[in-house]
C-alpha atoms as a PDB file:
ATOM      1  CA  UNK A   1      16.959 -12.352  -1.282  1.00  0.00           C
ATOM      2  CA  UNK A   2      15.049 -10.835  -4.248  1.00  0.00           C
ATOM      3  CA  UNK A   3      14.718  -7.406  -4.839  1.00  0.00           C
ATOM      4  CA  UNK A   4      11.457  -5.602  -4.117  1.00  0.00           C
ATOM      5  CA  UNK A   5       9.408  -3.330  -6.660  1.00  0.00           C
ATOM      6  CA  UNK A   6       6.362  -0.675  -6.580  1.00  0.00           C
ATOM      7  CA  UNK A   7       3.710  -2.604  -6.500  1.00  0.00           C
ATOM      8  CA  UNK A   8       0.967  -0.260  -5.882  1.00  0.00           C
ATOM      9  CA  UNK A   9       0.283   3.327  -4.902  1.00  0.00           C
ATOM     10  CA  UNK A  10      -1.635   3.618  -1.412  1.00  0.00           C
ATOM     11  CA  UNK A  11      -4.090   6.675  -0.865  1.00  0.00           C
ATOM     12  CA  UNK A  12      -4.386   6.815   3.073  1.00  0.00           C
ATOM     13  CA  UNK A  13      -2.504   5.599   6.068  1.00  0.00           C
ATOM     14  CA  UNK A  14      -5.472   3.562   6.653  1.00  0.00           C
ATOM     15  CA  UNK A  15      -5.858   1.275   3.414  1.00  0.00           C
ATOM     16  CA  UNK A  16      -1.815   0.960   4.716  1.00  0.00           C
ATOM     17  CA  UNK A  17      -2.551  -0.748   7.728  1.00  0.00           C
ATOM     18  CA  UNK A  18      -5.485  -2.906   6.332  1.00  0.00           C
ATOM     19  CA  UNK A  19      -3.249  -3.875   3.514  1.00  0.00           C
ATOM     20  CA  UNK A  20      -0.349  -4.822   5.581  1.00  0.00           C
ATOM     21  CA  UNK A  21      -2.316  -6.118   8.209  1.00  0.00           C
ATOM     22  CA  UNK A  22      -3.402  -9.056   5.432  1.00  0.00           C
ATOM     23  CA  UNK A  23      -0.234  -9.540   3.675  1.00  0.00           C
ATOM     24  CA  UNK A  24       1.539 -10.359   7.544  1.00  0.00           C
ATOM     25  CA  UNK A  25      -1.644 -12.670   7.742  1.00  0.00           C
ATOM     26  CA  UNK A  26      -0.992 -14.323   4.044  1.00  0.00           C
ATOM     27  CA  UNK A  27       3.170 -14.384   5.191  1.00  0.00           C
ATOM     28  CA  UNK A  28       3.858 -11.945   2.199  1.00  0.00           C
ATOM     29  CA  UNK A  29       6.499 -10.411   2.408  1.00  0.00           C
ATOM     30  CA  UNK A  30       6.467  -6.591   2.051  1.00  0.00           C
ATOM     31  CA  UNK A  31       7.607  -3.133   2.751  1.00  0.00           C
ATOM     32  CA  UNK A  32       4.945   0.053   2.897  1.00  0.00           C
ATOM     33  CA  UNK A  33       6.674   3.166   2.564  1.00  0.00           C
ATOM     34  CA  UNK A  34       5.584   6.716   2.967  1.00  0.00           C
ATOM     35  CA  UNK A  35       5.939   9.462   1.222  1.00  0.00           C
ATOM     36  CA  UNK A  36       5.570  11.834   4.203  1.00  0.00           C
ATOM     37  CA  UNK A  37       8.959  14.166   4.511  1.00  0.00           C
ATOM     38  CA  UNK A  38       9.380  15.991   7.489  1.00  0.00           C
ATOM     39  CA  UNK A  39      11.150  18.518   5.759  1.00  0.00           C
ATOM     40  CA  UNK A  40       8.716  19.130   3.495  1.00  0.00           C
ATOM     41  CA  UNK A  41       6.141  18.895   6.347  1.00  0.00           C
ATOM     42  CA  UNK A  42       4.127  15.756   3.983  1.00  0.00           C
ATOM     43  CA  UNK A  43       3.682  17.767   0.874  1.00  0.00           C
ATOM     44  CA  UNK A  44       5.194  15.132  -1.381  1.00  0.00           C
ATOM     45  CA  UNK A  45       1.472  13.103   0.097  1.00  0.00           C
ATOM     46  CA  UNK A  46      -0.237  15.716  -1.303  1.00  0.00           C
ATOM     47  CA  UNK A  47       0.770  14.779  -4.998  1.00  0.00           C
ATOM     48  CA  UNK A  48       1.888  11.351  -4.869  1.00  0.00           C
ATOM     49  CA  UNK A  49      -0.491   9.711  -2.733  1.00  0.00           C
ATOM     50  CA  UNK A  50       0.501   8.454   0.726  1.00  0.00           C
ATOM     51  CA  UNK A  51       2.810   6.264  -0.256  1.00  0.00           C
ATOM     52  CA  UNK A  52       3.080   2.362  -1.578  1.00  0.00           C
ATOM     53  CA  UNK A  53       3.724  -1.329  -0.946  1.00  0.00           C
ATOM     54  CA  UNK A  54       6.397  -2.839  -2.590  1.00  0.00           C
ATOM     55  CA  UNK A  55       7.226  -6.645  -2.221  1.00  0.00           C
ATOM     56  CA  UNK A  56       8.838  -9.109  -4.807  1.00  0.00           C
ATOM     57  CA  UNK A  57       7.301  -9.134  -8.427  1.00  0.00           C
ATOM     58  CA  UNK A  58       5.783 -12.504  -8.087  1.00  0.00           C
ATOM     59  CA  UNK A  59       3.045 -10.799  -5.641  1.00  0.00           C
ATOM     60  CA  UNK A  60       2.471  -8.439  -7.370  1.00  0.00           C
ATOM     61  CA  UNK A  61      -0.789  -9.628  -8.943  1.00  0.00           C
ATOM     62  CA  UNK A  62      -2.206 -11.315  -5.753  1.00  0.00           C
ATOM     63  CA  UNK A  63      -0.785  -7.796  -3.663  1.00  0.00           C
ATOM     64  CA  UNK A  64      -3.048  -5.895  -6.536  1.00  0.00           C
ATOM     65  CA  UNK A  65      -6.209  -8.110  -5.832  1.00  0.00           C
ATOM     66  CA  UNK A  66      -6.016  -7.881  -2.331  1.00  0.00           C
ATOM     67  CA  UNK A  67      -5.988  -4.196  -2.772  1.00  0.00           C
ATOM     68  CA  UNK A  68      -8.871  -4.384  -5.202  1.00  0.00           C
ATOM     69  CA  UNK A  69     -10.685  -6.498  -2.707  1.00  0.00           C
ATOM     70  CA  UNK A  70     -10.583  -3.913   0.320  1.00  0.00           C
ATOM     71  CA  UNK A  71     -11.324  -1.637  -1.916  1.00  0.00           C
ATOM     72  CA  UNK A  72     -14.902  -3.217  -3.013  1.00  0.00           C
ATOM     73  CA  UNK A  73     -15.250  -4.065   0.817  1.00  0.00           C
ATOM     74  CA  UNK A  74     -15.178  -0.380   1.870  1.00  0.00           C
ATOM     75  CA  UNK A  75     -18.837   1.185   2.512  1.00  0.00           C
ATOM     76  CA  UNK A  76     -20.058   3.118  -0.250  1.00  0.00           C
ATOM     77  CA  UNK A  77     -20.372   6.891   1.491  1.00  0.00           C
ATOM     78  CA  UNK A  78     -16.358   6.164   2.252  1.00  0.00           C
ATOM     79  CA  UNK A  79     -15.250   6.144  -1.305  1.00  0.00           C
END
């Protein structure tokens, strides 16, 4: 099994679920993780972003444009 890396920071638990809603439908495999701590009550979120997608390296690019893509696809008063 290869070993998974950061492949991108993820702003919202939303663009989460789109994103991993699209890699399941692609067969990609990957992991989201949070940052939210429940000792820290989420404030790690606050500064890093809500957490990130990592998967192995060699989707890293196509993981990127998909991101990239929903991105552009979002309506313009949600940015």
């Amino acid at each position: 099994m290869s070993k998974f890396v950061r492949i991108a920071v993820l702003e919202n638990s939303f663009q989460a679920q789109l994103l991993a809603d699209v890699l399941k439908e692609r067969n990609i495999p990957h992991v989201i993780r949070s940052y939210h701590d429940t000792a820290y009550d989420g404030l790690f979120q606050m500064g890093q972003g809500y957490g990130c997608v990592e998967a192995d390296a060699s989707f890293g690019e196509q993981i990127r444009t998909i991101l990239q893509e929903l991105e552009q696809a979002r309506a313009p008063g949600e940015r």
